[in-house]
C-alpha atoms as a PDB file:
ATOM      1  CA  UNK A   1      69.177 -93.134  -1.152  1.00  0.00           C
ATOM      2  CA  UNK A   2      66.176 -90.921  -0.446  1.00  0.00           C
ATOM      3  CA  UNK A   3      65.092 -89.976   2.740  1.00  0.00           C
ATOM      4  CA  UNK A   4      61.733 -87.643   3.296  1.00  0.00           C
ATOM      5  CA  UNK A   5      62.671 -84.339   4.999  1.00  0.00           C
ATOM      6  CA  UNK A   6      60.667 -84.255   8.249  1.00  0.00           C
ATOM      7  CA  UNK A   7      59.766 -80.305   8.849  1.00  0.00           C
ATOM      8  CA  UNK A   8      57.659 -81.399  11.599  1.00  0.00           C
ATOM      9  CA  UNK A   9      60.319 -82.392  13.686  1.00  0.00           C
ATOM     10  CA  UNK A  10      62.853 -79.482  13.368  1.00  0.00           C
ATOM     11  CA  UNK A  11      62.351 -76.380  15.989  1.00  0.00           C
ATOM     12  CA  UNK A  12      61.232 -73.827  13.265  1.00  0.00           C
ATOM     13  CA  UNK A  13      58.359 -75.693  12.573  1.00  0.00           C
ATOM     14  CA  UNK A  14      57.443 -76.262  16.244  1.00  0.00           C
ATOM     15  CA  UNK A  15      57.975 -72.943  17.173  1.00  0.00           C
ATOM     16  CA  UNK A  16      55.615 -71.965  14.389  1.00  0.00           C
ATOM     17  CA  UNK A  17      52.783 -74.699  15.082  1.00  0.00           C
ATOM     18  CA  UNK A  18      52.867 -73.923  18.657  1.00  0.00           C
ATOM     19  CA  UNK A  19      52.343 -70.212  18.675  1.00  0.00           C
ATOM     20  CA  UNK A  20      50.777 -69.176  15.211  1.00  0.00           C
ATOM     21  CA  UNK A  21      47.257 -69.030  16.273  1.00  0.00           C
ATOM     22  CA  UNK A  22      48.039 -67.230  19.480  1.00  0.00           C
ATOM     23  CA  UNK A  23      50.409 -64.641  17.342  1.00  0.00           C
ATOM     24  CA  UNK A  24      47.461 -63.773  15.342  1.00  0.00           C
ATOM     25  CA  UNK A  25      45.173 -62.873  17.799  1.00  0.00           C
ATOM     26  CA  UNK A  26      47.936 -60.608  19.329  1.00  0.00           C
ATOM     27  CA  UNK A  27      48.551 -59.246  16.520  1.00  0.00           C
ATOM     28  CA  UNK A  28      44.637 -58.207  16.277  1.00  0.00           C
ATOM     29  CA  UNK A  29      44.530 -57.469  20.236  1.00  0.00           C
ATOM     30  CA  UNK A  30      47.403 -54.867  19.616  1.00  0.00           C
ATOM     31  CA  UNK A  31      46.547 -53.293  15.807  1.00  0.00           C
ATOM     32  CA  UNK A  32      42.920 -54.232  15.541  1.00  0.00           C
ATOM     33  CA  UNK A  33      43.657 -55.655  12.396  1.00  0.00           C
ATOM     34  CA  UNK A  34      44.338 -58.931  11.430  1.00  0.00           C
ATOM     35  CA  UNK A  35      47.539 -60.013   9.673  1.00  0.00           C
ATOM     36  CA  UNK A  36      47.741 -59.189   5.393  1.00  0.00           C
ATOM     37  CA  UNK A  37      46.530 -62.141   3.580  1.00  0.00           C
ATOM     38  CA  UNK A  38      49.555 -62.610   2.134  1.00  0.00           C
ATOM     39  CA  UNK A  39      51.346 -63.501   5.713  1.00  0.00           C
ATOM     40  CA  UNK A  40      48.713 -65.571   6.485  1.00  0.00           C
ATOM     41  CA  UNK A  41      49.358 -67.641   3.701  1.00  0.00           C
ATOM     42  CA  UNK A  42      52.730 -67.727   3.937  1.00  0.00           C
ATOM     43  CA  UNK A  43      52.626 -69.229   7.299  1.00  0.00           C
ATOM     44  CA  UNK A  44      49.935 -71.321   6.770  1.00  0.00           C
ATOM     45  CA  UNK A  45      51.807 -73.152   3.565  1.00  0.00           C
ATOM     46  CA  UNK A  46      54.554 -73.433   5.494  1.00  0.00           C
ATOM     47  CA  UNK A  47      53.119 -75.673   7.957  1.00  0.00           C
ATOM     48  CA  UNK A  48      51.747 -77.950   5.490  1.00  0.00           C
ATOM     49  CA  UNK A  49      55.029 -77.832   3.304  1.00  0.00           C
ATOM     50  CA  UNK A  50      56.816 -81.598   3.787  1.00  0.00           C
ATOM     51  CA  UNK A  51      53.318 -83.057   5.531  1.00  0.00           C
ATOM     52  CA  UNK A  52      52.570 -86.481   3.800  1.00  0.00           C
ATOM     53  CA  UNK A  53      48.975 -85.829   5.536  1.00  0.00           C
ATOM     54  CA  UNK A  54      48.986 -82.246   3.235  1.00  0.00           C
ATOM     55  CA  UNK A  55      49.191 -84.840  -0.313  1.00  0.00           C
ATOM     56  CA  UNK A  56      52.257 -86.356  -2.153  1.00  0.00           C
ATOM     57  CA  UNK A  57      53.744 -88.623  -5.025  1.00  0.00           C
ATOM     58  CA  UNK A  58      54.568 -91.964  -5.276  1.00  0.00           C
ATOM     59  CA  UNK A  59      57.592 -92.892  -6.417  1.00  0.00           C
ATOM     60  CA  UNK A  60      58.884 -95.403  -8.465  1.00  0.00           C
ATOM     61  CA  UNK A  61      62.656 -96.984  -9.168  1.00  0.00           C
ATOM     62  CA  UNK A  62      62.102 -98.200 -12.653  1.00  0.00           C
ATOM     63  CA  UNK A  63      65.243-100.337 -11.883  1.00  0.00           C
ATOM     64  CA  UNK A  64      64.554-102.211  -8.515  1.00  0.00           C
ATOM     65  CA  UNK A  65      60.649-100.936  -8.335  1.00  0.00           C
ATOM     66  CA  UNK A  66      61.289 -99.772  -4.774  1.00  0.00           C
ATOM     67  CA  UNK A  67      58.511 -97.278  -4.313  1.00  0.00           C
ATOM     68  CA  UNK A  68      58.719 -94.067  -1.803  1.00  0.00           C
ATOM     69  CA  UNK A  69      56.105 -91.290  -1.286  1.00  0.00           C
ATOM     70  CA  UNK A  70      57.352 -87.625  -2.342  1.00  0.00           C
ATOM     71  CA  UNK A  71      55.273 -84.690   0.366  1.00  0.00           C
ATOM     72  CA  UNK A  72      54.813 -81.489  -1.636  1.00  0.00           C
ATOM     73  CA  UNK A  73      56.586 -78.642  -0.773  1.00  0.00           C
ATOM     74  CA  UNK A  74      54.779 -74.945  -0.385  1.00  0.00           C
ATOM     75  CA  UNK A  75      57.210 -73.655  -3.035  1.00  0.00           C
ATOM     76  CA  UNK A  76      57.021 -70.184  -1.153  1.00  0.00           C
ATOM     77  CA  UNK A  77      59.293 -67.046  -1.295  1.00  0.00           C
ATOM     78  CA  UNK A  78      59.288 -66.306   2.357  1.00  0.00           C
ATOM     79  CA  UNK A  79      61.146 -68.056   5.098  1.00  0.00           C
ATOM     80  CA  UNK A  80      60.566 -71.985   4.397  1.00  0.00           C
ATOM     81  CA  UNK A  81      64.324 -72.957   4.319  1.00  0.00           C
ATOM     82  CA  UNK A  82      63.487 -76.191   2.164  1.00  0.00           C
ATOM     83  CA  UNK A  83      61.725 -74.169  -0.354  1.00  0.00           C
ATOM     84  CA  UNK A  84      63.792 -71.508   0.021  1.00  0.00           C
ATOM     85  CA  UNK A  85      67.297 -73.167  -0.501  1.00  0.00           C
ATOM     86  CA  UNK A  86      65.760 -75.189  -3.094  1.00  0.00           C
ATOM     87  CA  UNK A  87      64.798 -72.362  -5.001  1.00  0.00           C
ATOM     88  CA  UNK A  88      68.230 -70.543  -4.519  1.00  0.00           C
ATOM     89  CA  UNK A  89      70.304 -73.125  -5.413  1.00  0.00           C
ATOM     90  CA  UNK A  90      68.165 -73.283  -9.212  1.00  0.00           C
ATOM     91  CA  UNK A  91      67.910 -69.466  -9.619  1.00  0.00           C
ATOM     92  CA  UNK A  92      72.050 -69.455  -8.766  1.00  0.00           C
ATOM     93  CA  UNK A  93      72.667 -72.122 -11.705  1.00  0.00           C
ATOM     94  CA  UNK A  94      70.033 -70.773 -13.951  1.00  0.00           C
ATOM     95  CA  UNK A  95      71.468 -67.235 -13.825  1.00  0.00           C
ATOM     96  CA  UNK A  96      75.050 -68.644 -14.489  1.00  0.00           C
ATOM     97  CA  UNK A  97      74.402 -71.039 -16.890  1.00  0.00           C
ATOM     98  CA  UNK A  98      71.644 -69.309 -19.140  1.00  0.00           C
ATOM     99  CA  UNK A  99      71.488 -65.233 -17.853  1.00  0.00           C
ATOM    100  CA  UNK A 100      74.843 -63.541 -17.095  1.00  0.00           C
ATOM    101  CA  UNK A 101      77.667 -62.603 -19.036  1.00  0.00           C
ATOM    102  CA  UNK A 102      81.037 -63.821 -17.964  1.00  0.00           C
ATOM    103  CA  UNK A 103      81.660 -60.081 -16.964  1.00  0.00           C
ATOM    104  CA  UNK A 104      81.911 -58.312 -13.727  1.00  0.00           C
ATOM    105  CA  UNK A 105      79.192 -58.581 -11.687  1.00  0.00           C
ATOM    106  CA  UNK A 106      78.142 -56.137  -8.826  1.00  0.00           C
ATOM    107  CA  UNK A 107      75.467 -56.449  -6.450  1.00  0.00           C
ATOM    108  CA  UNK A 108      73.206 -53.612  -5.557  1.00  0.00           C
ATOM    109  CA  UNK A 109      71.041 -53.617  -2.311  1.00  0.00           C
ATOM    110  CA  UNK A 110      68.583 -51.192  -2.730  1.00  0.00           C
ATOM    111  CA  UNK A 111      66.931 -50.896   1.116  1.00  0.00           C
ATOM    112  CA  UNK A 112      63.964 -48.322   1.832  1.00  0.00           C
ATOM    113  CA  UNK A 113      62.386 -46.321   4.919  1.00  0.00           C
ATOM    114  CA  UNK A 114      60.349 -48.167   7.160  1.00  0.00           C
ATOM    115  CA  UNK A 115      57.202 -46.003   5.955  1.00  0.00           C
ATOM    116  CA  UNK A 116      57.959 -47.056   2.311  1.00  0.00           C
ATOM    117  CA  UNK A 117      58.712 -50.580   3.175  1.00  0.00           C
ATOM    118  CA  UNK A 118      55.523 -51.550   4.493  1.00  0.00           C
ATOM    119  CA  UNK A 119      53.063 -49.381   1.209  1.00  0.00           C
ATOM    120  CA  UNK A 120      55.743 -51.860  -1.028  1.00  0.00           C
ATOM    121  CA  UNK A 121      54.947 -54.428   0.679  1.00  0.00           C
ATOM    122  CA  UNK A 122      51.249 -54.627   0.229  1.00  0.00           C
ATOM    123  CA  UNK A 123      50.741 -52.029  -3.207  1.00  0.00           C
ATOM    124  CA  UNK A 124      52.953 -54.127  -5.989  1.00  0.00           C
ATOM    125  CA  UNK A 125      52.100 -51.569  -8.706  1.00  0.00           C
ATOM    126  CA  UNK A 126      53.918 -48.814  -6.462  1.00  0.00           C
ATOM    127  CA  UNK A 127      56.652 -51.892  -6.092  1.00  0.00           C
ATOM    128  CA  UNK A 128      57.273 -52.078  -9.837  1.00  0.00           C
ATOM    129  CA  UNK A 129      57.528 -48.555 -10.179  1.00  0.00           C
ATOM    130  CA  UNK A 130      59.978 -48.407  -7.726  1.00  0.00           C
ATOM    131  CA  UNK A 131      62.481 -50.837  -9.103  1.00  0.00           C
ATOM    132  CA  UNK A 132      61.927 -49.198 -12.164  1.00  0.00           C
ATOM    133  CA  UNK A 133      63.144 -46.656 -10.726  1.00  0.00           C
ATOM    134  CA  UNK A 134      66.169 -47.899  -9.062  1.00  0.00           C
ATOM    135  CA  UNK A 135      67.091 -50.086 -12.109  1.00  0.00           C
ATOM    136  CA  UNK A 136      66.567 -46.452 -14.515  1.00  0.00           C
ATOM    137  CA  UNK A 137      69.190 -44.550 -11.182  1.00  0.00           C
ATOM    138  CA  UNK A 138      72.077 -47.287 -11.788  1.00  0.00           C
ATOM    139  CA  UNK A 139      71.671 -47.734 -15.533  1.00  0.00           C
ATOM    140  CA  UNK A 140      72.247 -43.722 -15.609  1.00  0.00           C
ATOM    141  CA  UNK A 141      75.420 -44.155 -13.476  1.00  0.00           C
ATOM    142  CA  UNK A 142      77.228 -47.191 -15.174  1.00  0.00           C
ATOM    143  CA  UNK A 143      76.456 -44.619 -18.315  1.00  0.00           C
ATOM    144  CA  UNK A 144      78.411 -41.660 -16.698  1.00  0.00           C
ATOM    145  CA  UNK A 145      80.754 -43.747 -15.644  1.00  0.00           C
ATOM    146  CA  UNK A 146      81.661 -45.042 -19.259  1.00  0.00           C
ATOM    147  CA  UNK A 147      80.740 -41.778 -20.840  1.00  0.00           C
ATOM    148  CA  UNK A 148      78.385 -43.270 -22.745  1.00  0.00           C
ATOM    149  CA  UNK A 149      75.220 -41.597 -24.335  1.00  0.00           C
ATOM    150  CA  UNK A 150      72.182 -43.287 -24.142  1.00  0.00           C
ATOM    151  CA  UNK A 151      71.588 -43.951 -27.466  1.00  0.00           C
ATOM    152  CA  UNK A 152      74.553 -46.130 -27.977  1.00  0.00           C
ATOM    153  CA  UNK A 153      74.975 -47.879 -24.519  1.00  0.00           C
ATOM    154  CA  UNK A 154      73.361 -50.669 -22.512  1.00  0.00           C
ATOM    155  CA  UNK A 155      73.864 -52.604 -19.519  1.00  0.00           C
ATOM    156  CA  UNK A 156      71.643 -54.990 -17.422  1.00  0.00           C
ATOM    157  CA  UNK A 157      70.478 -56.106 -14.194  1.00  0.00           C
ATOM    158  CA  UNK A 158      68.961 -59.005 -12.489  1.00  0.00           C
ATOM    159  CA  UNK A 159      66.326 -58.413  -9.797  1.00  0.00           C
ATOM    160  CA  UNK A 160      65.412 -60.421  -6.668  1.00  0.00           C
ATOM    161  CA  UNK A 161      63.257 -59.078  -4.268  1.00  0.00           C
ATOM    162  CA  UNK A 162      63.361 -59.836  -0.751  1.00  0.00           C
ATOM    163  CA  UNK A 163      60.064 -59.327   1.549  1.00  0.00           C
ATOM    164  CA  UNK A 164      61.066 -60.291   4.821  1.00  0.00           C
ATOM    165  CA  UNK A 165      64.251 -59.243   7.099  1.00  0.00           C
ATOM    166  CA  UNK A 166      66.522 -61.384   9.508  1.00  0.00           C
ATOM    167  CA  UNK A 167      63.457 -61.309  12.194  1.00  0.00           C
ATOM    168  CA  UNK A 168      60.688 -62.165   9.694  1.00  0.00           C
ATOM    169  CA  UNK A 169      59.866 -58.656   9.589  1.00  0.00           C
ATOM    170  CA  UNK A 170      58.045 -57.204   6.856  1.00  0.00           C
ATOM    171  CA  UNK A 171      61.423 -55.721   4.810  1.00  0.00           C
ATOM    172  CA  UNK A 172      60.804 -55.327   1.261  1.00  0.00           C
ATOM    173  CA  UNK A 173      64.237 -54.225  -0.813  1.00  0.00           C
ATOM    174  CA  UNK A 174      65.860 -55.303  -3.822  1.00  0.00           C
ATOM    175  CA  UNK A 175      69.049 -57.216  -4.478  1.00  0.00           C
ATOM    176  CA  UNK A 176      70.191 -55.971  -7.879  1.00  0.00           C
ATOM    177  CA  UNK A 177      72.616 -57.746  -9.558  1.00  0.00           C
ATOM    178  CA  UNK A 178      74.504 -55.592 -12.448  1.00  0.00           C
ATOM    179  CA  UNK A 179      77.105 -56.558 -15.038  1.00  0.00           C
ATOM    180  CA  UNK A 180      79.146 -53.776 -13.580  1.00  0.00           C
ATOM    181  CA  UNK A 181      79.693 -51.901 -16.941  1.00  0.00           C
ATOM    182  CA  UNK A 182      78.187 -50.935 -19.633  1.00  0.00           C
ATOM    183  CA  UNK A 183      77.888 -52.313 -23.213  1.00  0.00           C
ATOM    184  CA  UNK A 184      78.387 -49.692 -25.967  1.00  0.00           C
ATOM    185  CA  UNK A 185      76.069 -50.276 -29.437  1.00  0.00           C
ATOM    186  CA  UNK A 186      76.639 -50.126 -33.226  1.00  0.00           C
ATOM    187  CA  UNK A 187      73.919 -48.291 -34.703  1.00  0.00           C
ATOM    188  CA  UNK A 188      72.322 -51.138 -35.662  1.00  0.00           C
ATOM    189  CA  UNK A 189      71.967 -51.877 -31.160  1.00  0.00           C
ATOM    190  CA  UNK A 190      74.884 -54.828 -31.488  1.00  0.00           C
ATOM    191  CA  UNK A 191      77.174 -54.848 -29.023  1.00  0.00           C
ATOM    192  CA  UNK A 192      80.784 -53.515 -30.468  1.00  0.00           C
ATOM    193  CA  UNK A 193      82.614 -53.244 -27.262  1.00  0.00           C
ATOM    194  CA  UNK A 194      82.166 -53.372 -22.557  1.00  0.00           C
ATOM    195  CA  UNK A 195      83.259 -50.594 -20.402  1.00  0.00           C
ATOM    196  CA  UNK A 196      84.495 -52.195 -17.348  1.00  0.00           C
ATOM    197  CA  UNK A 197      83.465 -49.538 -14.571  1.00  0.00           C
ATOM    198  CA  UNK A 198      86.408 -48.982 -12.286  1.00  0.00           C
ATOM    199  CA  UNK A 199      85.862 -50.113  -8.458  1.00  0.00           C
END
């Protein structure tokens, strides 16, 4: 049976209601800035995520027509563990069922200086040209490692990137997952054979 998810009454939630509005004016009594736009909204989406009073469906058992209303969620990346596990639980079975090879994976966590972290977290162009260059780094190494030119090799790499650390600190950096080899090509780019790199 379905039961609504009550965010309102769990202690994240009134931890957040009850000391948002005084966080942000700290936060401008100590930097003279206000908070990025982007962790305003965050926040503020979180505390309307679950909220009947925020808009939701009505739902309908075409069996036994017992009806129920559905809140909508924020659907955010950040910390909203609703919208967060929900999303991680369809990423997990879409990158099994439909991405990855059945090959060795390895994960990559790809973690920056607190200087860098915090120009990646509000420039995305310097973002993307920083994964590109991370993702270009390991692709050279699983190459090495199979002694593989270029030309005739391949692997690939799943990215998720992470914005916040354990504290809700701003903490961009990259979880990279690999197939931890590398695919060597025909001349035609087909696959022929997979270089397992060693551990």
């Amino acid at each position: 049976t379905y039961t609504r998810r009550k965010p309102e009454e769990t202690v994240l939630y009134k931890v957040v209601q009850g000391n948002w509005l005084g966080f942000q004016n700290q936060v401008i009594r100590d930097t003279g800035y206000p908070l990025p736009d982007f962790v305003i909204k965050e926040f503020e989406e979180y505390l309307r995520c679950g909220l009947l009073c925020h808009g939701f469906l009505r739902a309908q058992c075409e069996s036994c027509l017992f009806e129920h209303f559905v809140a909508f969620s924020c659907k955010r990346r950040g910390f909203c563990p609703s919208c967060g596990g929900r999303r991680m639980s369809e990423t997990a079975a879409h990158l099994v069922d439909s991405v990855l090879p059945v090959k060795p994976i390895r994960q990559w966590v790809i973690s920056f200086p607190f200087p860098i972290r915090l120009c990646l977290a509000v420039r995305p162009k310097i973002m993307a040209k920083a994964l590109d260059i991370t993702h270009t780094t390991i692709c050279a190494y699983y190459r090495k490692k199979a002694k593989l030119p270029k030309s005739s090799s391949k692997t690939g790499a799943v990215t998720v990137i992470q914005r916040f650390g354990g504290s809700l600190n701003a903490n961009v950096h990259f979880h990279q997952l690999f197939i931890d080899g590398t695919y060597e090509l025909s001349d035609q780019k087909e696959p022929v054979g997979f270089h397992v790199v060693e551990p």
